[in-house]
N, C-alpha and C. Protein backbone atom coordinates (compact mmCIF):
# COMPACT_ATOMS: atom_id res chain seq x y z
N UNK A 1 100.44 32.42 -43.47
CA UNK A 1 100.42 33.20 -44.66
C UNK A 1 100.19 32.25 -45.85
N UNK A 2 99.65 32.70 -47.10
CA UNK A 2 98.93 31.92 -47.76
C UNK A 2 99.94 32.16 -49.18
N UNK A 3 100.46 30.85 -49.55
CA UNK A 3 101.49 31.22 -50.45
C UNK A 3 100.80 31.08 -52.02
N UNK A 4 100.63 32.52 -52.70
CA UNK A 4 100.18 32.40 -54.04
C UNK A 4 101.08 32.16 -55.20
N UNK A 5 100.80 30.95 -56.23
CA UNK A 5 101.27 30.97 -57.32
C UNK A 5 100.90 31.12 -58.55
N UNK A 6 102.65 31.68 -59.20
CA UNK A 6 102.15 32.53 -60.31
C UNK A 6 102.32 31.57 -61.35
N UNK A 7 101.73 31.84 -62.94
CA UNK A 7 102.50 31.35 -63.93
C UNK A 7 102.46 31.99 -65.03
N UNK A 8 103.32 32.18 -66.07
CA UNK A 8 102.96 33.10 -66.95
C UNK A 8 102.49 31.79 -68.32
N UNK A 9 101.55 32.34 -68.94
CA UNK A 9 100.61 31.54 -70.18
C UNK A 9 101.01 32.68 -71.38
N UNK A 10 101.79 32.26 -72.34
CA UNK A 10 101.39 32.67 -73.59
C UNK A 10 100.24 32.81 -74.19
N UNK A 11 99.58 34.29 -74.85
CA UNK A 11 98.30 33.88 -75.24
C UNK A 11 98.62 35.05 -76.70
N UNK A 12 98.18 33.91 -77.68
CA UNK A 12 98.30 35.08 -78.90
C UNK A 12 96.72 35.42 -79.11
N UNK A 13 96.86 36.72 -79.74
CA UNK A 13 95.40 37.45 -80.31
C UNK A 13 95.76 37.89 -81.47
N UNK A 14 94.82 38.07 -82.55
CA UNK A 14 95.12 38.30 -83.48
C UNK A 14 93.93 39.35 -83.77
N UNK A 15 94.64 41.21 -83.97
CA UNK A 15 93.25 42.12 -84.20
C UNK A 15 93.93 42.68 -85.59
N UNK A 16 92.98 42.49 -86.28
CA UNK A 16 93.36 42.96 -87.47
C UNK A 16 92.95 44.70 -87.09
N UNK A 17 94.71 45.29 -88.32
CA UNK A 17 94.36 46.71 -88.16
C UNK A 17 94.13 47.49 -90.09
N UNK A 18 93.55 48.46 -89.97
CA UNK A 18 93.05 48.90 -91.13
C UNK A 18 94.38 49.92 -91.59
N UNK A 19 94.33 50.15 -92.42
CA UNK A 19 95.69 51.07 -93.05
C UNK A 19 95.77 52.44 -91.69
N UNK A 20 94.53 52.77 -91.59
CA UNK A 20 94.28 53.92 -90.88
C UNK A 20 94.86 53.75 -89.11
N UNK A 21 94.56 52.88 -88.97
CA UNK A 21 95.12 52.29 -87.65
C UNK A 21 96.55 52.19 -87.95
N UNK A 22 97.16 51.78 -88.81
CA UNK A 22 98.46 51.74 -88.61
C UNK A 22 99.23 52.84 -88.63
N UNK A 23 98.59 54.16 -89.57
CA UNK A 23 98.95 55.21 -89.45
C UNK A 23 98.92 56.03 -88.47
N UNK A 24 97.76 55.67 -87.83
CA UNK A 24 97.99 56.55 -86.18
C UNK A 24 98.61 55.97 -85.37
N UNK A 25 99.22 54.29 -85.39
CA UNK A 25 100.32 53.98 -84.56
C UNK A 25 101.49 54.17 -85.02
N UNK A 26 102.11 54.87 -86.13
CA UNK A 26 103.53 55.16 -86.88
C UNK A 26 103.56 56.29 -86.25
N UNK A 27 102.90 57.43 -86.08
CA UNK A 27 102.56 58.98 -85.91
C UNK A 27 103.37 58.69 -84.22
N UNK A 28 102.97 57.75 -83.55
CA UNK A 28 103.31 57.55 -82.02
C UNK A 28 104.54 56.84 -81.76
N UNK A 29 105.54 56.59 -82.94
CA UNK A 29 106.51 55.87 -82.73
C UNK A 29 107.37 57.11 -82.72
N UNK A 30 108.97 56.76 -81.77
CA UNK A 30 109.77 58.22 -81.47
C UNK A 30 110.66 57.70 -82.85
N UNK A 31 111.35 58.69 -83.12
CA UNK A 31 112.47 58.89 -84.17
C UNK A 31 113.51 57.58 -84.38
N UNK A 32 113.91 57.31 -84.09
CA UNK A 32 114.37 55.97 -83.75
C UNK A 32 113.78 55.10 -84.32
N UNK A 33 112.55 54.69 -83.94
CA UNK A 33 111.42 53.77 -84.13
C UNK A 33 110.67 54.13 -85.94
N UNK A 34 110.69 55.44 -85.59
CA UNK A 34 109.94 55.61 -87.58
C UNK A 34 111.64 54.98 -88.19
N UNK A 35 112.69 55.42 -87.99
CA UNK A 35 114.30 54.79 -88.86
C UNK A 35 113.96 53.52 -89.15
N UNK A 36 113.66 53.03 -87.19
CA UNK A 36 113.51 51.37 -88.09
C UNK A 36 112.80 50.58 -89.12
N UNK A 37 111.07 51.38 -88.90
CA UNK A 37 110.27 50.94 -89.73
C UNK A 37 110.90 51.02 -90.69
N UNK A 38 111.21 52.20 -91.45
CA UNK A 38 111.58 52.29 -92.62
C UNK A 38 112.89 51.75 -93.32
N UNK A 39 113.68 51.29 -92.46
CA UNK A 39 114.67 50.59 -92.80
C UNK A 39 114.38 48.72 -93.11
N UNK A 40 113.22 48.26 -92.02
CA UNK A 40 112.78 47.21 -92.70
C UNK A 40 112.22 47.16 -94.08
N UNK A 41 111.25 48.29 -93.93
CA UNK A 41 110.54 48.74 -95.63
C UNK A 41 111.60 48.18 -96.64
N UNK A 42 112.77 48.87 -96.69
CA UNK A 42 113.72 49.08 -97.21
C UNK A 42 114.55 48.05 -97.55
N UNK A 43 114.61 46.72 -96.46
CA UNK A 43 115.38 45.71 -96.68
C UNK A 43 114.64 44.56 -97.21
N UNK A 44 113.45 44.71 -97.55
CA UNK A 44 112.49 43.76 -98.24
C UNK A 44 112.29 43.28 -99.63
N UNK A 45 112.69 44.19 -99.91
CA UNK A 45 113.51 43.74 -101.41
C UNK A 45 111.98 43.77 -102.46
N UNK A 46 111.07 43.84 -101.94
CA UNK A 46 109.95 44.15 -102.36
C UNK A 46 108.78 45.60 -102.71
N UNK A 47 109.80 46.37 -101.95
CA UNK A 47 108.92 47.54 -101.99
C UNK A 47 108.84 48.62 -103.13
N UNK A 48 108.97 48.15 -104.21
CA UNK A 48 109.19 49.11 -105.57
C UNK A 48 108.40 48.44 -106.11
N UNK A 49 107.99 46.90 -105.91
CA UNK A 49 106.84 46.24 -106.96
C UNK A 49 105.65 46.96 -105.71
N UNK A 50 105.41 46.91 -104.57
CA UNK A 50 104.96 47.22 -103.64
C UNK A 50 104.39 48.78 -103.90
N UNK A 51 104.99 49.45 -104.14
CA UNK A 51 104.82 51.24 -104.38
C UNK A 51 104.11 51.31 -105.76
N UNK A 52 104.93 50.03 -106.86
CA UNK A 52 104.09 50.89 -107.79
C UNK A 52 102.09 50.42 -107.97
N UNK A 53 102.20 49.26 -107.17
CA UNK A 53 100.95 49.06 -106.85
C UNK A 53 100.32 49.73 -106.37
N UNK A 54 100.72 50.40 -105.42
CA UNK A 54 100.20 51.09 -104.84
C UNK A 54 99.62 52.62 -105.44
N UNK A 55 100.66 52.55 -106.40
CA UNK A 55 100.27 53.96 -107.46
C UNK A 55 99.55 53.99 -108.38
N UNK A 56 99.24 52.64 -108.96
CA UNK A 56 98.51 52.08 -109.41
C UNK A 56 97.06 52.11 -109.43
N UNK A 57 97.01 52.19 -108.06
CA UNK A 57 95.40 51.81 -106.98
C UNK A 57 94.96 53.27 -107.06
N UNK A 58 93.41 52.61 -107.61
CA UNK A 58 92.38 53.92 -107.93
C UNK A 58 92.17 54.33 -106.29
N UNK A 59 92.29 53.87 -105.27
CA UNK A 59 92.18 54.11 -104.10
C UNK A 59 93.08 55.14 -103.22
N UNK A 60 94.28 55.24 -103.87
CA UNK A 60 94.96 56.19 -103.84
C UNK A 60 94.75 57.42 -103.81
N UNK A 61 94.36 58.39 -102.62
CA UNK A 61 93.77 59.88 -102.99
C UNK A 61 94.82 61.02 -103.36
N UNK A 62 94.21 61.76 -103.47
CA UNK A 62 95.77 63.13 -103.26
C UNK A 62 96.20 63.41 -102.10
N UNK A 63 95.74 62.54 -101.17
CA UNK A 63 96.41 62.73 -99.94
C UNK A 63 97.42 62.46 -99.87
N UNK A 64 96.97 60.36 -99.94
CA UNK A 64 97.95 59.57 -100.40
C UNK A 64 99.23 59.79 -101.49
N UNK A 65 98.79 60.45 -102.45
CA UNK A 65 99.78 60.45 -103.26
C UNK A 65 101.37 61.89 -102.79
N UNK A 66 100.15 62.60 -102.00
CA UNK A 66 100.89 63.96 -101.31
C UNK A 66 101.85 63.14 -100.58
N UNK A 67 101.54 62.63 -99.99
CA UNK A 67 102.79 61.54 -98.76
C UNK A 67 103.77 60.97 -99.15
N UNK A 68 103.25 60.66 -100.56
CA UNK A 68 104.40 59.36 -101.06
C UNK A 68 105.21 60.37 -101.20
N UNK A 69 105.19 61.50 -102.25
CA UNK A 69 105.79 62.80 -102.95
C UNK A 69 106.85 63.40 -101.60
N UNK A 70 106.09 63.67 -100.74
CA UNK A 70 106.69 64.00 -99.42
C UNK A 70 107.62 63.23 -99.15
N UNK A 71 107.86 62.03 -98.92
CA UNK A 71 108.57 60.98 -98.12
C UNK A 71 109.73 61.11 -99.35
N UNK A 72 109.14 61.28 -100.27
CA UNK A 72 110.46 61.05 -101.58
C UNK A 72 111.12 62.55 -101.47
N UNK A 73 110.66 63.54 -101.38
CA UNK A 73 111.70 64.92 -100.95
C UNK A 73 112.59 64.15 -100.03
N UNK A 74 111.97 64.37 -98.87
CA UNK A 74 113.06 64.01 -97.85
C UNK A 74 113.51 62.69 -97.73
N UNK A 75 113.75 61.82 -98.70
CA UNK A 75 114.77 60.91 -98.46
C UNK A 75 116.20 61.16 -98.64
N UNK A 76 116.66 61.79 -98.75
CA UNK A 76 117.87 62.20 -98.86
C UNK A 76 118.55 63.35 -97.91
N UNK A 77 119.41 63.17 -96.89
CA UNK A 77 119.38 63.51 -95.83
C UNK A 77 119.81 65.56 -96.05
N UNK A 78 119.61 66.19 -94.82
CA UNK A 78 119.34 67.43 -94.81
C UNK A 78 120.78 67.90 -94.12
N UNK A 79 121.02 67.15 -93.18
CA UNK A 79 123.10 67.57 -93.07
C UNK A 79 123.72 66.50 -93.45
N UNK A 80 124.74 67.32 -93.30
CA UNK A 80 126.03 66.11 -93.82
C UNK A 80 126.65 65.09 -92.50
N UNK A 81 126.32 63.83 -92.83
CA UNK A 81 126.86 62.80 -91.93
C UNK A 81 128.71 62.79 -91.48
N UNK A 82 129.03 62.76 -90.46
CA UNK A 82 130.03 62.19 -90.63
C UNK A 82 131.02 61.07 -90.86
């Protein structure tokens, strides 16, 4: 019998993704997983100079701006925690 060996090789790649790509991989993350994102968002200490740039940007559609508006309703939770 012919004994095969294994080894494992680190290999980094680097694919850059477009805003749009990242949005259809957030859409596929479970509940849990969108908390965390947004809790890193959150601990960055950056994301209010971050937002208002972003509001800023003629690139910004009414889509975009529909989302932000959205995300800001529901930040504030819908039952009461215990």
């Amino acid at each position: 019998m012919k004994t095969i060996l294994e080894r494992t090789i680190p290999i980094q790649v680097r694919i850059p993704l477009s805003g749009a790509e990242i949005a259809e991989l957030f859409w596929s993350l479970a509940e849990i997983e969108q908390c965390d994102f947004f809790n890193r968002l959150g601990s960055e200490g950056r994301l209010v100079f971050q937002l208002q740039a972003v509001t800023d940007c003629n690139r910004l559609d009414q889509n975009g701006r529909y989302a932000m508006t959205r995300i800001g309703e529901y930040a504030t939770p819908t039952t009461d925690k215990p």
